[in-house]
Protein backbone atom coordinates (compact mmCIF):
# COMPACT_ATOMS: atom_id res chain seq x y z
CA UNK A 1 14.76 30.00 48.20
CA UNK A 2 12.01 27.91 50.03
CA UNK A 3 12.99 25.41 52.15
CA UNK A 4 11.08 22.93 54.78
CA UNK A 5 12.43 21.81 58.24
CA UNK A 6 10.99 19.41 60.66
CA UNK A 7 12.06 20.15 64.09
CA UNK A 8 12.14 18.00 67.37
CA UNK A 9 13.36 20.15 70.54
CA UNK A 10 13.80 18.59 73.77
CA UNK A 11 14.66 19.82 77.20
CA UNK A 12 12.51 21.17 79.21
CA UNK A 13 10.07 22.51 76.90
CA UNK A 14 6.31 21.63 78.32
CA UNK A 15 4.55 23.97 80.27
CA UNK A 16 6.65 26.81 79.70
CA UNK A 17 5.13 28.50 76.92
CA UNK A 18 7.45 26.74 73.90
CA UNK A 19 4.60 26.45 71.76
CA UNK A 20 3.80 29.76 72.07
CA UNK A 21 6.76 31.24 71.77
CA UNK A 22 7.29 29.57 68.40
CA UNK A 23 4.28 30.41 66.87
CA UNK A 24 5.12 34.33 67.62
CA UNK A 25 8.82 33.96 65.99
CA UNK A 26 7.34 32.16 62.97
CA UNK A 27 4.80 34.65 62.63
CA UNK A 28 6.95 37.29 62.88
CA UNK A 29 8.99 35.75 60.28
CA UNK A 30 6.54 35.17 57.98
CA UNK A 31 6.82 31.73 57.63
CA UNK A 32 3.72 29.00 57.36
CA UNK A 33 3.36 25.39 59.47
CA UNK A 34 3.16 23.83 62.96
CA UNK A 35 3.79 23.36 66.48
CA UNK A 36 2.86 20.69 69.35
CA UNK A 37 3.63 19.07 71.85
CA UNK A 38 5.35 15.12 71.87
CA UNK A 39 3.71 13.03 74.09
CA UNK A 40 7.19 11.79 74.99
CA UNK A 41 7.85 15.55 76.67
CA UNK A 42 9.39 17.06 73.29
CA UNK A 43 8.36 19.67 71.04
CA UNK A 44 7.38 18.89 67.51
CA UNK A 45 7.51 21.94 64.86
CA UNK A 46 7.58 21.91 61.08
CA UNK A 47 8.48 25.10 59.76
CA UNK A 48 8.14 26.17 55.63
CA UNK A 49 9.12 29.57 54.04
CA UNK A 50 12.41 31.73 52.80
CA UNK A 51 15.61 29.78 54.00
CA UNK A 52 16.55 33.45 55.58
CA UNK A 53 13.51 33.26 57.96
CA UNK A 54 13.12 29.76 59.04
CA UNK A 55 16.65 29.89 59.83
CA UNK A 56 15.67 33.16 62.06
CA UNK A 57 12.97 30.67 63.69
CA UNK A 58 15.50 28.12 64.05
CA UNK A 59 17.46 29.86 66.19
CA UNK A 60 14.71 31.31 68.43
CA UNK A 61 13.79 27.49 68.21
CA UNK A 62 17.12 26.37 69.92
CA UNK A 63 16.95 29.82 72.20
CA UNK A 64 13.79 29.03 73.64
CA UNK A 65 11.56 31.18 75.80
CA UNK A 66 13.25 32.30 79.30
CA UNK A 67 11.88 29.64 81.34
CA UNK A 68 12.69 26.65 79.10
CA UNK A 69 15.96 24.55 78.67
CA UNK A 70 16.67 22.89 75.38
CA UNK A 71 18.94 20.60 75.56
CA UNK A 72 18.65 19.10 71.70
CA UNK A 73 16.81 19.95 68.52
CA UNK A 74 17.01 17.91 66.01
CA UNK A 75 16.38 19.00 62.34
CA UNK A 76 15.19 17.00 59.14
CA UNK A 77 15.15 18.55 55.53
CA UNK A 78 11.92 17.95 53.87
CA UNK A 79 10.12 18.49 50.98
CA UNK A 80 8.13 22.08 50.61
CA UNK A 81 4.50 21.55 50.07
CA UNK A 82 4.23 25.50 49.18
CA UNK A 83 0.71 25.81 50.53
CA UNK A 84 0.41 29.18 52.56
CA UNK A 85 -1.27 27.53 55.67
CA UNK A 86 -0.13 30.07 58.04
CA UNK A 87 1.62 28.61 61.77
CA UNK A 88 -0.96 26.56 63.75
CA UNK A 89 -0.30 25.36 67.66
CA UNK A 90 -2.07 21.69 67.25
């Protein structure tokens, strides 16, 4: 089943590779859409693909690399687009 999540992570996430590190988990899960960085110090991350695998990513989401700390992620249900954009850092 395709699903769509839109993901807000904060903590310390800036400047310690987050972005990064998510776009390696959602590409090696397959799964298509975007990461960046909040202006606010969060992490911003929609994620699109087989509920199995963006549920993979969502966990590596709330994980984090080693020298992050989330402290919150916040998840919002959205509509699939089902365009195959690949995963972008913006």
């Amino acid at each position: 089943m395709l699903i769509a999540r839109r993901y807000v992570i904060a903590g310390r996430v800036q400047g310690v590779g987050f972005r990064f590190f998510a776009e390696a988990a959602a590409v090696r899960e397959g799964v298509h859409g975007w990461v960046r960085n909040l202006p606010d110090g969060r992490v911003e991350a929609r994620i699109e693909g087989d509920a199995e695998a963006v549920e993979r990513v969502e966990s590596a989401l709330r994980r984090g690399p080693a020298s992050s700390r989330v402290d919150e992620v916040t998840v919002e249900e959205e509509a699939p687009n089902r365009r195959v954009t690949g995963f972008s850092i913006r």
